[in-house]
Protein backbone atom coordinates (compact mmCIF):
# COMPACT_ATOMS: atom_id res chain seq x y z
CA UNK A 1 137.03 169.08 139.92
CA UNK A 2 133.54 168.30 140.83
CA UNK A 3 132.11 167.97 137.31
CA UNK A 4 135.38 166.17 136.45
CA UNK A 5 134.45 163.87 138.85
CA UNK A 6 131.28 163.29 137.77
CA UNK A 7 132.49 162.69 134.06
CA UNK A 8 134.86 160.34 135.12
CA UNK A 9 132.11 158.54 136.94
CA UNK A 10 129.59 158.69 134.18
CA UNK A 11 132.24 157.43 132.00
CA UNK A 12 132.85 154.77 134.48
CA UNK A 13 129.24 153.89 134.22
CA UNK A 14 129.02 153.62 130.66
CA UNK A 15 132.16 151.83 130.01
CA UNK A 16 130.49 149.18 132.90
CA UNK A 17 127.18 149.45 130.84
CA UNK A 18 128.87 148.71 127.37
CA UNK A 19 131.36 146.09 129.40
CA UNK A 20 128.22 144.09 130.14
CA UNK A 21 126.22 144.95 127.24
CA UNK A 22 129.18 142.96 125.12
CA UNK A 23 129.07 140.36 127.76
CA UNK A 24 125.36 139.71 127.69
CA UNK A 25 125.67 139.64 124.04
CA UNK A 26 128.39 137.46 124.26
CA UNK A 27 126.52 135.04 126.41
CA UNK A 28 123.69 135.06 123.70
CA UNK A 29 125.20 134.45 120.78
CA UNK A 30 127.03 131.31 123.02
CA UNK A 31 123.65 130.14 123.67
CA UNK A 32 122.27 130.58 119.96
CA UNK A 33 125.93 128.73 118.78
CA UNK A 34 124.47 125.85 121.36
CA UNK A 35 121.20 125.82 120.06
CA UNK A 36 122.39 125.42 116.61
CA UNK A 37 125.03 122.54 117.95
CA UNK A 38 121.59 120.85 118.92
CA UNK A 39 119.21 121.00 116.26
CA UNK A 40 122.52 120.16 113.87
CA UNK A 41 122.86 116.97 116.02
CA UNK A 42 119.22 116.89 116.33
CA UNK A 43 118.78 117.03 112.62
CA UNK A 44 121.08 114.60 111.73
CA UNK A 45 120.06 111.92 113.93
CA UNK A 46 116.46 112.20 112.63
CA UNK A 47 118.08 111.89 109.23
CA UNK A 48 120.07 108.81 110.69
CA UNK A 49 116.98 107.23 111.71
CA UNK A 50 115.36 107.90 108.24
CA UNK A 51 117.73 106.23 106.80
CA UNK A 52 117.83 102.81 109.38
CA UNK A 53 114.22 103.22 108.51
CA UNK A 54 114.14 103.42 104.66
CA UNK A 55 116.82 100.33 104.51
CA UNK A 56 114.77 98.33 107.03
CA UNK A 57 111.75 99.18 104.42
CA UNK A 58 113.94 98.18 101.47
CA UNK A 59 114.63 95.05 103.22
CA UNK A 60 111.21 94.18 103.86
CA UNK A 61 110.39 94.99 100.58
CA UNK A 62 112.39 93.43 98.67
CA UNK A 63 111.65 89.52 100.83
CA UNK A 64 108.48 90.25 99.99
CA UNK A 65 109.12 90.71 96.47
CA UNK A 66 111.35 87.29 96.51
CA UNK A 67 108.55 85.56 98.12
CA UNK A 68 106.08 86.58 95.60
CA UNK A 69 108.45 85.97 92.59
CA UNK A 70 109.01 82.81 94.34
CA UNK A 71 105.01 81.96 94.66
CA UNK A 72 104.62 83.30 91.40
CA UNK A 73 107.10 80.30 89.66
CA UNK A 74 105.25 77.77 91.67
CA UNK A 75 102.26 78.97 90.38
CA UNK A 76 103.64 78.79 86.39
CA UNK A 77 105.26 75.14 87.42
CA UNK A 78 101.56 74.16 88.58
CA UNK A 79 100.43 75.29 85.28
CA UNK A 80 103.06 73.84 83.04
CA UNK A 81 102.03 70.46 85.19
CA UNK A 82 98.28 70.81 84.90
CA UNK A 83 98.42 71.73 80.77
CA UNK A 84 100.62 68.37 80.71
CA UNK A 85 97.78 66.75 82.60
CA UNK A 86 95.25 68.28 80.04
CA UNK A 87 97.03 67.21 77.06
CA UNK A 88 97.71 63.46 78.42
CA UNK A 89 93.91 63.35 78.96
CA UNK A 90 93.15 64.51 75.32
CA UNK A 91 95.74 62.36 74.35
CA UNK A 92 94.02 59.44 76.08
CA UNK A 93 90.53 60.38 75.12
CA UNK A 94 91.49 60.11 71.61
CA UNK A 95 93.03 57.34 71.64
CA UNK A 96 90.20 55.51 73.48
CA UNK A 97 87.52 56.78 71.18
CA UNK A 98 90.02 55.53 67.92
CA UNK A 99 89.98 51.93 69.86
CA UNK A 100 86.00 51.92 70.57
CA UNK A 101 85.73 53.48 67.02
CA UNK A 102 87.66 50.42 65.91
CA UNK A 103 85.83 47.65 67.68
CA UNK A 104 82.28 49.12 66.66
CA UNK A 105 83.50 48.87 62.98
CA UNK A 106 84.90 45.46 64.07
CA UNK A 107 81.81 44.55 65.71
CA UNK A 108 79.62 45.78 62.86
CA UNK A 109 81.95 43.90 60.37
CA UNK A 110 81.46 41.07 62.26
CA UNK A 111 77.57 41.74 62.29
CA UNK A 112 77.11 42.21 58.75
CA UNK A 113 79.74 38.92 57.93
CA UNK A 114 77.16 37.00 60.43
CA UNK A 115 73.75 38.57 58.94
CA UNK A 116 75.21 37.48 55.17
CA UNK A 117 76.04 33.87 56.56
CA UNK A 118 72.35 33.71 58.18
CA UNK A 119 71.21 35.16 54.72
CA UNK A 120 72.95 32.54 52.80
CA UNK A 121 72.20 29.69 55.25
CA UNK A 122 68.00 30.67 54.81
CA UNK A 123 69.05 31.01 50.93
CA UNK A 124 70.19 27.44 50.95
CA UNK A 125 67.65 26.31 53.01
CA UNK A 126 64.80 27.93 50.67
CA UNK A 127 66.64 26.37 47.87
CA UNK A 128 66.88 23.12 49.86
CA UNK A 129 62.56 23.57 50.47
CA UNK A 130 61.85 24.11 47.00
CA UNK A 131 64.04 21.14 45.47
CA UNK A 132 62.24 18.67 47.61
């Protein structure tokens, strides 16, 4: 009865043993499913935030590749004026060497005429000498 006893108890004992054996497993794999719950959340906030980040980025980005574009068609409308101001002063530099062009040969038409008058005017007044 003794040694029945004793199996009873030792069965006792390891039934107790196994009962907390499950329970202390239990409890682990509760606190690994928590862990997990937390580095999922974890995770996907950190993703969250990459992505607020990455847009903000994008945002930034792209003004600043409106303000350049922006910049850059001032800069081609400064151009377009400035090659309009180039060609206007050709355009007037031409035409002011075609007028002083013109008046020199004006003026040294008007030279020569005189010079032949002065020529003729000594002619006749040689001529003049000699007939009296």
């Amino acid at each position: 009865l003794q040694e029945q006893l004793r199996a009873l108890v030792e069965k006792k004992k390891e039934l107790a043993l196994r009962e907390r054996r499950r329970a202390a497993e239990k409890l682990a794999e509760e606190k690994m499913q928590a862990w997990r719950q937390s580095e999922q959340e974890r995770l996907t906030e950190g993703i969250q935030l990459l992505h607020k980040n990455a847009r903000k980025k994008q945002l930034e980005c792209q003004s600043y590749r409106e303000e350049l574009e922006q910049r850059v068609e001032q800069l081609k409308a400064m151009i377009r004026e400035i090659d309009g101001q180039e060609r206007r002063l050709k355009d007037e530099t031409r035409a002011a060497e075609r007028r002083m062009k013109a008046e020199y040969s004006k003026k040294e038409q008007e030279m020569a005429l005189h010079l032949a008058k002065q020529s003729q005017l000594q002619h006749q007044d040689q001529t003049e000498a000699h007939a009296t």
